[in-house]
Protein backbone atom coordinates (compact mmCIF):
# COMPACT_ATOMS: atom_id res chain seq x y z
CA UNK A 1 0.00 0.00 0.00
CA UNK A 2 2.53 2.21 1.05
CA UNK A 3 4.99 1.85 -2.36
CA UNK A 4 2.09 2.36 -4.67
CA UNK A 5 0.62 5.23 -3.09
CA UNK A 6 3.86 6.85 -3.42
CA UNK A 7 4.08 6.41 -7.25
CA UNK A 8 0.31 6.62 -7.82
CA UNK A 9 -0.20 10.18 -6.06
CA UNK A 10 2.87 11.11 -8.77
CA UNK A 11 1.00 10.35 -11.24
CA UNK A 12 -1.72 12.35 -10.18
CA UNK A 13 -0.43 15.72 -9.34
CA UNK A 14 -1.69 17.62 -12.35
CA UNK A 15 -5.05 16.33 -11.87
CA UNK A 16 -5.65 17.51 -8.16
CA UNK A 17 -3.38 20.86 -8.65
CA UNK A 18 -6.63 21.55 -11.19
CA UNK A 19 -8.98 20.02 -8.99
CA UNK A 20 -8.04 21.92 -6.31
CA UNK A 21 -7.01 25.29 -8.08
CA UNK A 22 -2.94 25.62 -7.30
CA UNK A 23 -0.18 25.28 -9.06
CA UNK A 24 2.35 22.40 -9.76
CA UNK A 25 5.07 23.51 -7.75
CA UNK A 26 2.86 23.74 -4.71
CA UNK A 27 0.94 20.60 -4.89
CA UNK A 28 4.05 18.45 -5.17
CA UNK A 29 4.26 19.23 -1.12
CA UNK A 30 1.65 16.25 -0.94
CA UNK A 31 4.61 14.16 -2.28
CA UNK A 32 7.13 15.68 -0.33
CA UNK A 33 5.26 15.91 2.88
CA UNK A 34 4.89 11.94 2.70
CA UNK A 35 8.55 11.78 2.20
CA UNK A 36 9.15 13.87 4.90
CA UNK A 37 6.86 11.77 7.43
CA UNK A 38 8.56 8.68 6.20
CA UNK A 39 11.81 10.35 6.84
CA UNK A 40 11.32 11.37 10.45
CA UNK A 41 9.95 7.94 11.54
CA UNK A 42 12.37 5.40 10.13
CA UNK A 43 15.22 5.76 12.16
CA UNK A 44 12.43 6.15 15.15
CA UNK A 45 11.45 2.29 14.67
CA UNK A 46 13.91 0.75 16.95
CA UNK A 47 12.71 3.09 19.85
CA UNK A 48 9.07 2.74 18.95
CA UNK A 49 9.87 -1.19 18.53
CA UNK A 50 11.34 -1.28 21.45
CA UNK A 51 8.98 0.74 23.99
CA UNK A 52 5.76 0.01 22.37
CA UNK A 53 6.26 -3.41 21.27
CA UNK A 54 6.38 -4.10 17.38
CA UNK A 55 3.01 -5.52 17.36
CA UNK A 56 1.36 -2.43 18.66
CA UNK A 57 3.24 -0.24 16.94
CA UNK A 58 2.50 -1.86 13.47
CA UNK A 59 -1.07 -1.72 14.36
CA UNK A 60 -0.45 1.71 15.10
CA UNK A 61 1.24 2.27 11.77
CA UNK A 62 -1.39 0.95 9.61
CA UNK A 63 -4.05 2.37 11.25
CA UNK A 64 -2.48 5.97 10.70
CA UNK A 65 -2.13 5.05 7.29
CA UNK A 66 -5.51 3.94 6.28
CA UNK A 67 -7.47 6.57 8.35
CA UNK A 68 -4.72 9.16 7.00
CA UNK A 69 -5.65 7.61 3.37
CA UNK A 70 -9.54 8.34 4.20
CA UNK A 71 -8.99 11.85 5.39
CA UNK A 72 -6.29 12.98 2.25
CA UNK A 73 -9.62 11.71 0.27
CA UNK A 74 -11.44 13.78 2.19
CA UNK A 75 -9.75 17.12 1.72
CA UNK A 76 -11.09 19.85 -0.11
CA UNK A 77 -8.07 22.31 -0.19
CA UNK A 78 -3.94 22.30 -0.41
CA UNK A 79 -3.47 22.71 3.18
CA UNK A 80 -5.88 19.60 4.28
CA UNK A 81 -4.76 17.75 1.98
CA UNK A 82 -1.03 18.27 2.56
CA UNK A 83 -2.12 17.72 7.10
CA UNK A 84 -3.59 14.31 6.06
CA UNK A 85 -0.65 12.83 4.05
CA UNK A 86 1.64 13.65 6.48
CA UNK A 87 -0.35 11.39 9.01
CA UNK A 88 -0.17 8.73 6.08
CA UNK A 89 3.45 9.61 5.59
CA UNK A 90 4.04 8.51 9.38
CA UNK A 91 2.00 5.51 8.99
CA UNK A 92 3.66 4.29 5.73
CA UNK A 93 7.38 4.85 6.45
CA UNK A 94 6.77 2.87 10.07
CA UNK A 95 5.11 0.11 8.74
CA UNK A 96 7.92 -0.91 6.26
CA UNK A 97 10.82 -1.54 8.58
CA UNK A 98 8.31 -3.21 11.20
CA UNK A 99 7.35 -5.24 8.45
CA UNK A 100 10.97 -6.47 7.20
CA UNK A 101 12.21 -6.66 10.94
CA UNK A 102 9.26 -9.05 11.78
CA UNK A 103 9.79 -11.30 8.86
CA UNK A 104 14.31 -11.19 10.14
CA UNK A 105 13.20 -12.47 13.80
CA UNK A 106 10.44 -14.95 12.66
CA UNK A 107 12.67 -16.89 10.43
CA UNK A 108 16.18 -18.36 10.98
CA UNK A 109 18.90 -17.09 8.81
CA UNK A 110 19.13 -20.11 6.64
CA UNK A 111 15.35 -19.69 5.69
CA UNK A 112 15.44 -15.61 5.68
CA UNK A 113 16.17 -16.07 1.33
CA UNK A 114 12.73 -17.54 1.47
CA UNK A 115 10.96 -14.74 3.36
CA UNK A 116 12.17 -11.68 1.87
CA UNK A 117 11.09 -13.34 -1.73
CA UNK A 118 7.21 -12.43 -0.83
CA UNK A 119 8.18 -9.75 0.91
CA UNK A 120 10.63 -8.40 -1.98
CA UNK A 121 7.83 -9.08 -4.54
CA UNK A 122 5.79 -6.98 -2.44
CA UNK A 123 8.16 -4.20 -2.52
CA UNK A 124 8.95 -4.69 -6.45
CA UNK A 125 5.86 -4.68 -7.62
CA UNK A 126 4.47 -1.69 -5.95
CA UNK A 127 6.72 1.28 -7.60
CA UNK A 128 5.92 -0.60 -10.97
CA UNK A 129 2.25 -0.96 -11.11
CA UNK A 130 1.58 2.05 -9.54
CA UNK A 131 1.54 3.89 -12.62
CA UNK A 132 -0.90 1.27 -14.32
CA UNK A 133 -2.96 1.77 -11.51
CA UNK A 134 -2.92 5.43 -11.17
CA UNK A 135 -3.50 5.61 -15.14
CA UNK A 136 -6.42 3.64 -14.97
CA UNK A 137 -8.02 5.69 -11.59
CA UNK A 138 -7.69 9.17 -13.05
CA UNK A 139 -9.04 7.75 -16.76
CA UNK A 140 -11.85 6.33 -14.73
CA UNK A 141 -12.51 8.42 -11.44
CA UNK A 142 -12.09 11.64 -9.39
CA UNK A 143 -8.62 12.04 -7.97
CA UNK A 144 -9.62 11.14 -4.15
CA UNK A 145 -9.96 7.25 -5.07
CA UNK A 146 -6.44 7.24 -5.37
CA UNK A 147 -6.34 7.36 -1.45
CA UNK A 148 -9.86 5.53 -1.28
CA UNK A 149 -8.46 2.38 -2.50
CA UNK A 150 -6.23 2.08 0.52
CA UNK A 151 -8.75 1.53 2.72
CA UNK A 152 -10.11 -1.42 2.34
CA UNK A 153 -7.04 -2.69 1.95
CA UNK A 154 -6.07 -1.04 5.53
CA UNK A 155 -9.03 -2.12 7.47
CA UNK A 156 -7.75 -5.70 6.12
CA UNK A 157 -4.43 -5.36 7.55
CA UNK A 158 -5.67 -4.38 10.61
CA UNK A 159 -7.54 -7.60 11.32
CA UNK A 160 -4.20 -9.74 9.67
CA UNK A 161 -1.71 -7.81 12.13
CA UNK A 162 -4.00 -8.58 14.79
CA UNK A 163 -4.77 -12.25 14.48
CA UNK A 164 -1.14 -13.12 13.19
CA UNK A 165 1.84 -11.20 13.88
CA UNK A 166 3.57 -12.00 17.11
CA UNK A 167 5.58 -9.47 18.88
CA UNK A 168 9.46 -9.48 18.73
CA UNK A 169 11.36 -11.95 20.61
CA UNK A 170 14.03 -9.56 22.31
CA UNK A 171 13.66 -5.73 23.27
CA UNK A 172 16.21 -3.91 24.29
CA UNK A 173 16.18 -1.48 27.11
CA UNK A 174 13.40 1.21 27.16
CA UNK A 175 14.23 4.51 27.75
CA UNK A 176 12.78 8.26 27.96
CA UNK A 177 11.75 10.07 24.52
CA UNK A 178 14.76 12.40 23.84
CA UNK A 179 13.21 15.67 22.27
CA UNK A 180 16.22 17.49 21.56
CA UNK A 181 17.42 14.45 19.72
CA UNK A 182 14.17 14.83 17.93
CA UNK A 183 13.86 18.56 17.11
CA UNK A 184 17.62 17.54 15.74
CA UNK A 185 16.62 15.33 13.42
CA UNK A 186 13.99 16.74 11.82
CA UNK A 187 16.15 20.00 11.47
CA UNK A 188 18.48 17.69 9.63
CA UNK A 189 16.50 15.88 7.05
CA UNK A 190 14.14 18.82 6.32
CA UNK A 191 16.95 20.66 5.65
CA UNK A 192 17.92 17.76 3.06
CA UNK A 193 14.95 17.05 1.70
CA UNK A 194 14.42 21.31 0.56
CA UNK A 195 18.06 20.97 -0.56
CA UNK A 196 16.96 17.28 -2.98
CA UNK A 197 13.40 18.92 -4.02
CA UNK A 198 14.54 22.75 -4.76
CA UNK A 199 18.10 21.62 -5.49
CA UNK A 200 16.94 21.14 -9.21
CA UNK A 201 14.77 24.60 -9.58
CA UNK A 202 17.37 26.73 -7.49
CA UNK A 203 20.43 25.37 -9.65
CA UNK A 204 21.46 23.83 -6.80
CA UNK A 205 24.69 25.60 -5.19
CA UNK A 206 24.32 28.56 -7.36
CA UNK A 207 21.90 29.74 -4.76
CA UNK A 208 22.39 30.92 -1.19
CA UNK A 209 19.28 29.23 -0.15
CA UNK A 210 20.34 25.80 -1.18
CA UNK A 211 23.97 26.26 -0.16
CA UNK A 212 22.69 27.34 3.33
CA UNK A 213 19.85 24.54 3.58
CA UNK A 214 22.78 21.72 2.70
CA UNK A 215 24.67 23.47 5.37
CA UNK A 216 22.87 23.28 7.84
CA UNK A 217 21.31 20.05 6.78
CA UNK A 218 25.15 18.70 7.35
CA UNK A 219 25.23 20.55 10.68
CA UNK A 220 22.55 19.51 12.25
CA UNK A 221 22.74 15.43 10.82
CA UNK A 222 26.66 15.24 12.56
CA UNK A 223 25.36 16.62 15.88
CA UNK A 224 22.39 14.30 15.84
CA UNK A 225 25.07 11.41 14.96
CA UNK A 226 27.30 12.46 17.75
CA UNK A 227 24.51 12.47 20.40
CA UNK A 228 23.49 9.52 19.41
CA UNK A 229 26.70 7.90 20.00
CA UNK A 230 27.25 9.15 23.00
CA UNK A 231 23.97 8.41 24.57
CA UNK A 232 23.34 5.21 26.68
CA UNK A 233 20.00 4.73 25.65
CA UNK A 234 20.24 6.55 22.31
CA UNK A 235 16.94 7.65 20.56
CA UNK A 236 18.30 6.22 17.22
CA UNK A 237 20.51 2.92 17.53
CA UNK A 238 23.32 3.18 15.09
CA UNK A 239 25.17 0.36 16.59
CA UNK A 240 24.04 -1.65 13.13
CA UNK A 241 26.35 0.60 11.52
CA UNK A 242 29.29 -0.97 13.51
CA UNK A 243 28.91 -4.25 12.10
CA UNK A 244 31.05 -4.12 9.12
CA UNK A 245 28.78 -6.43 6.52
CA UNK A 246 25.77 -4.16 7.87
CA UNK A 247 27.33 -1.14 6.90
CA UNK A 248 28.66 -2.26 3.62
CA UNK A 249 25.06 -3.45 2.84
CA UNK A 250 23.88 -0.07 3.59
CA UNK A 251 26.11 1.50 1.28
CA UNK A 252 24.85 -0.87 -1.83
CA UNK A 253 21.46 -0.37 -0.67
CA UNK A 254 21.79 4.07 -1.60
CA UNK A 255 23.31 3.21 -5.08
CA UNK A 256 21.22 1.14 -5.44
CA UNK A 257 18.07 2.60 -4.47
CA UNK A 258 19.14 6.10 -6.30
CA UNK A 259 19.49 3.03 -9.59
CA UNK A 260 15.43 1.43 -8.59
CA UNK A 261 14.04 5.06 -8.61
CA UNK A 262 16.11 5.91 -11.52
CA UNK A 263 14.41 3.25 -13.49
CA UNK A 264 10.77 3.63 -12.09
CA UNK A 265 11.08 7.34 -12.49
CA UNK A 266 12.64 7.59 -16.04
CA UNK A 267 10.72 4.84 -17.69
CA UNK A 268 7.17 6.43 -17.35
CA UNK A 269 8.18 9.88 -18.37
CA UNK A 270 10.33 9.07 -21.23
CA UNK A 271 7.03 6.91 -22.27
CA UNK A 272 5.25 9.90 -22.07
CA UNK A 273 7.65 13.10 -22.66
CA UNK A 274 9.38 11.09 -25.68
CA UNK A 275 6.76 8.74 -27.05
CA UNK A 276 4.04 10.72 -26.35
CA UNK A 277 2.00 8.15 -24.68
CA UNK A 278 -0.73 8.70 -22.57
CA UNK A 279 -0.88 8.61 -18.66
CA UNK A 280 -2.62 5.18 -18.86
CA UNK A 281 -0.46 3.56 -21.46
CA UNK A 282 2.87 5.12 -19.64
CA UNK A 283 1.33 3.02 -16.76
CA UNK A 284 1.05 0.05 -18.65
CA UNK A 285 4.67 0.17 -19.71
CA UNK A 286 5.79 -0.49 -16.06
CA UNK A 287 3.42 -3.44 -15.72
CA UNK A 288 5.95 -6.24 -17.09
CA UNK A 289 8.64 -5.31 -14.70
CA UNK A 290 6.26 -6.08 -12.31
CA UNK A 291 6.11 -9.57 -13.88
CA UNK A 292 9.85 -9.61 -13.90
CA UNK A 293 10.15 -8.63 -10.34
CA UNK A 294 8.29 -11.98 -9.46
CA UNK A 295 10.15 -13.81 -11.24
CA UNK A 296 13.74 -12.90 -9.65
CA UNK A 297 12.24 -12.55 -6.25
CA UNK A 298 10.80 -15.90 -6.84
CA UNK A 299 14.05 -17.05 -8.47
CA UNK A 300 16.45 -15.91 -6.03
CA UNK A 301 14.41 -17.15 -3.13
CA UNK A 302 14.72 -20.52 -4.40
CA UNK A 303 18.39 -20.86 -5.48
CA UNK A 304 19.60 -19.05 -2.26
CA UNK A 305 20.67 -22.35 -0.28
CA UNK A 306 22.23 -23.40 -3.55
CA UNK A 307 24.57 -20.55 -4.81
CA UNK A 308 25.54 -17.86 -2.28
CA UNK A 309 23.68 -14.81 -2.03
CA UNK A 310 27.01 -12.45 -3.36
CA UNK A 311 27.33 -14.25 -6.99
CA UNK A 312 23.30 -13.55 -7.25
CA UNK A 313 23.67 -10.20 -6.08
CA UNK A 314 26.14 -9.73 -8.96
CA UNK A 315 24.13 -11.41 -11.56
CA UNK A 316 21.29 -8.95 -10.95
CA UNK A 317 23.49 -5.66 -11.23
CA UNK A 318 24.65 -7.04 -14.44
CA UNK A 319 21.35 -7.75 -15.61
CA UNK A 320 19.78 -3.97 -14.30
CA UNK A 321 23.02 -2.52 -15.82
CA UNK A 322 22.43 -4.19 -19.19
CA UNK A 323 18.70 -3.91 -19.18
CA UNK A 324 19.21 -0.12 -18.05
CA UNK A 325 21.76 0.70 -21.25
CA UNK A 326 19.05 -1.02 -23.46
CA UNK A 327 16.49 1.63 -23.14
CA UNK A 328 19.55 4.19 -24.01
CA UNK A 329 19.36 2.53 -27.40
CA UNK A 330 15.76 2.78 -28.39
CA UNK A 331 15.81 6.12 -29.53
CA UNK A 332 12.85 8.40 -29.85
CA UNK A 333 10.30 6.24 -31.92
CA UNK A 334 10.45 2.49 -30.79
CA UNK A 335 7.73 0.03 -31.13
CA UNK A 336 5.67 -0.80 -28.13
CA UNK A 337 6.60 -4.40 -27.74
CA UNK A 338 10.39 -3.31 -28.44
CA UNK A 339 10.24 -1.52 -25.03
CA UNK A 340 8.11 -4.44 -23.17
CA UNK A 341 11.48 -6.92 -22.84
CA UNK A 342 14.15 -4.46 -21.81
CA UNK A 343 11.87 -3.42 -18.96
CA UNK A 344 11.27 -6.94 -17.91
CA UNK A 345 14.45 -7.63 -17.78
CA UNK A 346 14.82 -4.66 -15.56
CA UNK A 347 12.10 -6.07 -13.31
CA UNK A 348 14.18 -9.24 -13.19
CA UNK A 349 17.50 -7.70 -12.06
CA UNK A 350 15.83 -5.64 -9.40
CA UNK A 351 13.76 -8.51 -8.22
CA UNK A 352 17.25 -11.05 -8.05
CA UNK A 353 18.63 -8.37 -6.24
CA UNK A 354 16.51 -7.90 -3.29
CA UNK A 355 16.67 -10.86 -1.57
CA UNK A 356 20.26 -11.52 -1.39
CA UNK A 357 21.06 -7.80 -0.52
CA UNK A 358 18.44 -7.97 2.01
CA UNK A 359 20.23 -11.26 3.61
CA UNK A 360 23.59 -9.92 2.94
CA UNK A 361 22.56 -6.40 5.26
CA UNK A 362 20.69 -8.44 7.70
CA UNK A 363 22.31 -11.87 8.36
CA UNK A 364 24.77 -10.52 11.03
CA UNK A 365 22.42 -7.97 12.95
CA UNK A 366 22.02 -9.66 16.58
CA UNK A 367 18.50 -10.03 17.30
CA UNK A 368 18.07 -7.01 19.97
CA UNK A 369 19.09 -4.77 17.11
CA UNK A 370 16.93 -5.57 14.26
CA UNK A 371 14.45 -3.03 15.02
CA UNK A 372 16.62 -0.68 14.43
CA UNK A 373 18.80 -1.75 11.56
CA UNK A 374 15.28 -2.46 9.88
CA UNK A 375 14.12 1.30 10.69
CA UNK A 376 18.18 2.88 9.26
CA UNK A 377 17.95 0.48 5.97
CA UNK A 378 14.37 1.89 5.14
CA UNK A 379 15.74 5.11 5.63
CA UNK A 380 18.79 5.08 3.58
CA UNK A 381 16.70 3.21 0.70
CA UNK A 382 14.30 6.94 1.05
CA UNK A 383 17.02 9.01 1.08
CA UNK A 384 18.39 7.13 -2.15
CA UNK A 385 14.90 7.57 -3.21
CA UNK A 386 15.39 11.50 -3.29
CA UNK A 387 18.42 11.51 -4.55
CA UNK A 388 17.42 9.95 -7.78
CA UNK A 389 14.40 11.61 -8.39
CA UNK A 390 15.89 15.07 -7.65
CA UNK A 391 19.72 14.28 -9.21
CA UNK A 392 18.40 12.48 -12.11
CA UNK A 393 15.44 14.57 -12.78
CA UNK A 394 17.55 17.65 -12.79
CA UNK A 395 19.98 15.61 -15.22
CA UNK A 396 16.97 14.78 -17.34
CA UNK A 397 16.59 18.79 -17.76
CA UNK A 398 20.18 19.45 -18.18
CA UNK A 399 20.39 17.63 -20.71
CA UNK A 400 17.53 18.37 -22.36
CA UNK A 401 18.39 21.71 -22.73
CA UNK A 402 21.52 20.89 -24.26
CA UNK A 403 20.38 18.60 -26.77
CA UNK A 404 17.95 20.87 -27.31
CA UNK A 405 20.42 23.27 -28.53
CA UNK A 406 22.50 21.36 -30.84
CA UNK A 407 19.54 19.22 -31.87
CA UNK A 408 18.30 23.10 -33.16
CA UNK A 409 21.80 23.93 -34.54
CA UNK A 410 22.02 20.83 -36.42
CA UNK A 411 17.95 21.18 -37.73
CA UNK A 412 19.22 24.97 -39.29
CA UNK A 413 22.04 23.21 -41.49
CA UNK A 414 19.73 20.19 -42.34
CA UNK A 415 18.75 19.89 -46.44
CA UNK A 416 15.18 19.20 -44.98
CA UNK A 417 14.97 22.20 -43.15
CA UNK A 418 16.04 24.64 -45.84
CA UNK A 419 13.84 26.97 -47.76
CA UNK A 420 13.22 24.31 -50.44
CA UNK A 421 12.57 21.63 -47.99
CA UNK A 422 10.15 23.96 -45.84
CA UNK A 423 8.41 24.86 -49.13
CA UNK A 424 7.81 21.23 -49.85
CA UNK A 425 6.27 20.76 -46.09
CA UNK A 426 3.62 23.43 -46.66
CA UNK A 427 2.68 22.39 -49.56
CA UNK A 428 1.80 19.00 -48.11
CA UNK A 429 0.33 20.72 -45.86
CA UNK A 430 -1.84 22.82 -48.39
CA UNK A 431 -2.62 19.05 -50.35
CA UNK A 432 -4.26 18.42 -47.41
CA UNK A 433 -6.80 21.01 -47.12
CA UNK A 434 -5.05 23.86 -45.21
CA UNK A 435 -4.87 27.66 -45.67
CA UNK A 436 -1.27 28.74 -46.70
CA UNK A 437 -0.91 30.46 -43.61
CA UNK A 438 -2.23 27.43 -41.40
CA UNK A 439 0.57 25.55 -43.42
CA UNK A 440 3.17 28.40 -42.97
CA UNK A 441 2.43 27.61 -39.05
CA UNK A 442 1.55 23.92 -38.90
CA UNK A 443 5.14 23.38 -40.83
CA UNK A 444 7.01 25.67 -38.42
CA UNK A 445 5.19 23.66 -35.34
CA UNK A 446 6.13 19.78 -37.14
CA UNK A 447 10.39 21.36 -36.97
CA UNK A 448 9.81 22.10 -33.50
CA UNK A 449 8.51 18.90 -32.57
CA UNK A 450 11.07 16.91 -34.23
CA UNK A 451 13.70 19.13 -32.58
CA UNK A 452 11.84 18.85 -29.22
CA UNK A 453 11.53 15.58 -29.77
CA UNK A 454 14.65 14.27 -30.64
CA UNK A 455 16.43 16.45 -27.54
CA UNK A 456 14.55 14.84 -24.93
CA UNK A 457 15.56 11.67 -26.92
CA UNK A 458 19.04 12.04 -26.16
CA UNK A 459 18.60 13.52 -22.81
CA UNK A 460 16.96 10.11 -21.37
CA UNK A 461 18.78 8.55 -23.13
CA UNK A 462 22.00 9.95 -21.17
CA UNK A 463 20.61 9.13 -18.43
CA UNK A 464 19.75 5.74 -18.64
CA UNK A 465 23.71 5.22 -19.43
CA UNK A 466 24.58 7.22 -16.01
CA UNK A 467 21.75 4.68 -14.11
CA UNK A 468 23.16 1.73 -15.32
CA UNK A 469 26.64 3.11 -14.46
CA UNK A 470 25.05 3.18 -10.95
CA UNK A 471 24.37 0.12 -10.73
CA UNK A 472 28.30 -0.82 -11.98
CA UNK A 473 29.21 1.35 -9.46
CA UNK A 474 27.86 -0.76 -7.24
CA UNK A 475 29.86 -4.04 -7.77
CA UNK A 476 33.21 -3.42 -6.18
CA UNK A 477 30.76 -2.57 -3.00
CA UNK A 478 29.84 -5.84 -3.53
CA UNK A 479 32.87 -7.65 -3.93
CA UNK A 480 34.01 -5.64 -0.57
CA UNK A 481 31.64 -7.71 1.30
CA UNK A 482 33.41 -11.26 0.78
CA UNK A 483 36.53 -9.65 2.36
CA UNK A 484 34.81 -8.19 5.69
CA UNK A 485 34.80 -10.94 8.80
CA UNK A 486 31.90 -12.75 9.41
CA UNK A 487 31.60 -12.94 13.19
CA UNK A 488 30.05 -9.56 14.06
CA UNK A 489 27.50 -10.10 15.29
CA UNK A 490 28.15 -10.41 18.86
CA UNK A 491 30.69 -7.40 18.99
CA UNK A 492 27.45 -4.87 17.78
């Protein structure tokens, strides 16, 4: 519920920035508000775990989000609406570490492959159908059953939780609610988030604001780190981060969480900016890495007690790095079903790869600290989240502007586009039942489509070839991990 909200509300900011009479730039605060919730309560999960229990507290969590859900579909202006998904921001971002840190105590390490492949399918498939689902709700309804659907689906939960889940095994020691630890934190990833979602507008460090913000956000983080550290009872456990496989797996986890929204991000809009398809048939482009994401989580849940979890975590990043680079070869008018396969074979990479980085970050974590490694491996997976939606989208405009400039240059010096070429177009133009001047203008509009057209072309293109470099990038983190001890465990 809480992955394909995130990508379905996306998909539906124009729709309720009409509906509800603001602009673009201010409803995308319902996205970043949800971010923002989800930011502040990850690294809270241990504590919450901890002094709450992680049954309660999951109850708690998706509770919030389903009556949060019914009151953002409820709201009849910006402010309400913005209120409401915070509450569903909280509610989402708790229950996904309490989630992943149940399934880690329920099952013994040599069966954890075969847990986190529902759970991993779970988490694939939400990002990717989200579009197809958002598509299909704003061809077909009002914008508020984009947060209606959640409800059912909530009020389900609830009774599941209830009846099934069993609280953690081990707690470790409760302790008072630090506020200044708190106020900290959120001083420190607010200040990041303005810096990842203005970063792109404000030309990032060309202005004061943004320089100060990242600052500050800098600041404020390394205090909240040393506090931490020097507390007895800290607010936020980072002893995970001590355990050397742990931290390693955290690392792989930002590339390659900046690499998954790189893919779910890009695909969509290059399906729609590029190929000019419609909201609903963008969607439907995601759907087969959805089928692909089964398949590998499926896949690598089943070989994982027959080839180690490091040479399947390698397969995958070659497969999402060559599936990746494909799409930077399609160019700007590809066929449908020439599109389909490369981003199946993304949703086959991505789903290989979850499971075995998941056991690879988890299989050392003593039980009394899963809580919290849960809650800081959700978090760094958001944060990688912004970072590819703001870095990438503010490459995807770069670049476009660029291309957009020689693309023009090279369209001036082009036999087509010459007097005797642009003579030619009109008069196709006027064969077809048009004025001269509606052919003088309809010619001038058909160059600035192909111009615009073949720029964004390029730019995606570029930046499909810098995501699957991510995920490159990521290997020699990978290989890291076979050379870091493997008795940690009790020293965290």
């Amino acid at each position: 519920m809480a992955l394909i909200d995130g990508t379905v509300v996306n998909l539906g900011l124009d729709t309720i920035a009409g509906n509800l009479g603001v602009s673009i730039d201010d409803v995308s605060w319902i996205s970043s508000i949800y971010v923002l919730a989800a930011v502040f309560v990850m690294p809270l999960t241990g504590w919450i775990a901890t002094n709450f229990g992680r049954k309660r507290a999951f109850l708690y969590a998706v509770g919030g989000f389903t009556v949060g859900s019914l009151l953002c579909a409820m709201s009849v202006n910006l402010p309400e609406l913005v209120a409401t998904r915070f509450i569903q921001g909280v509610g989402g971002g708790l229950m996904m570490p309490l989630a992943m840190a149940a399934l880690t105590d329920a099952y013994p390490s040599d069966e954890l492959a075969s847990a986190y492949k529902l759970y991993g399918a779970s988490v694939m498939i939400g990002p990717a159908i989200g579009p197809a689902i958002g598509g299909w709700v704003l061809a077909n309804a009002s914008w508020p059953w984009i947060f209606l659907l959640n409800v059912p689906l909530g009020i389900l939960s609830l009774f599941m939780v209830s009846a099934i889940l069993r609280d953690q095994s081990e707690r470790g020691e409760r302790s008072r609610f630090d506020v200044t630890s708190l106020v900290v934190m959120i001083v420190g990833f607010s200040a990041l988030q303005y810096v990842l979602q203005e970063g792109p507008r404000e030309e990032w460090f060309a202005s004061g604001k943004i320089t100060f913000a990242a600052i500050a956000a800098c600041a404020a983080l390394f205090l909240f780190v040393r506090v931490q550290l020097a507390a007895r009872v800290p607010l936020v456990d980072l002893k995970p981060l001590a355990i050397p496989s742990y931290a390693i797996g955290i690392v792989l986890a930002l590339i390659t969480g900046i690499g998954f929204t790189g893919t779910a991000l890009i695909v969509p809009l290059y399906a729609q900016d590029v190929l000019r398809y419609p909201a609903d048939l963008a969607g439907i482009v995601m759907v087969p890495s959805a089928l692909g994401s089964v398949l590998g989580t499926e896949v690598s849940g089943r070989i994982s007690k027959l080839i180690p979890p490091m040479f399947v975590a390698l397969t995958s990043l070659i497969v999402c790095a060559g599936s990746t680079a494909w799409f930077a070869l399609l160019g700007d008018r590809p066929g449908f079903d020439h599109i389909l396969l490369p981003r199946f074979l993304q949703g086959i990479g991505l789903g290989l790869l979850y499971v075995p980085l998941n056991v690879l970050l988890m299989a050392h974590v003593p039980k009394r600290l899963i809580d919290a490694a849960s809650g800081l491996s959700a978090l760094v997976r958001q944060i990688g989240a912004g970072m590819g939606f703001a870095v990438l989208g503010s490459l995807i405009v770069r670049s476009r502007i660029a291309a957009m400039s020689l693309t023009a240059s090279r369209a001036r010096h082009d036999t087509f586009f010459n007097d005797p070429g642009m003579a030619a177009l009109q008069r196709w133009f006027v064969d077809h039942g048009h004025s001269a001047a509606d052919a003088s203008a309809l010619s001038l509009a058909a160059l600035q489509e192909l111009v615009t057209r073949a720029a964004a072309s390029v730019a995606y293109s570029e930046t499909f070839v810098i995501v699957a470099l991510l995920f490159v990038f990521s290997i020699p983190f990978l290989l890291l991990y076979e050379l870091v001890p493997r008795k940690e465990a009790d020293a965290a």
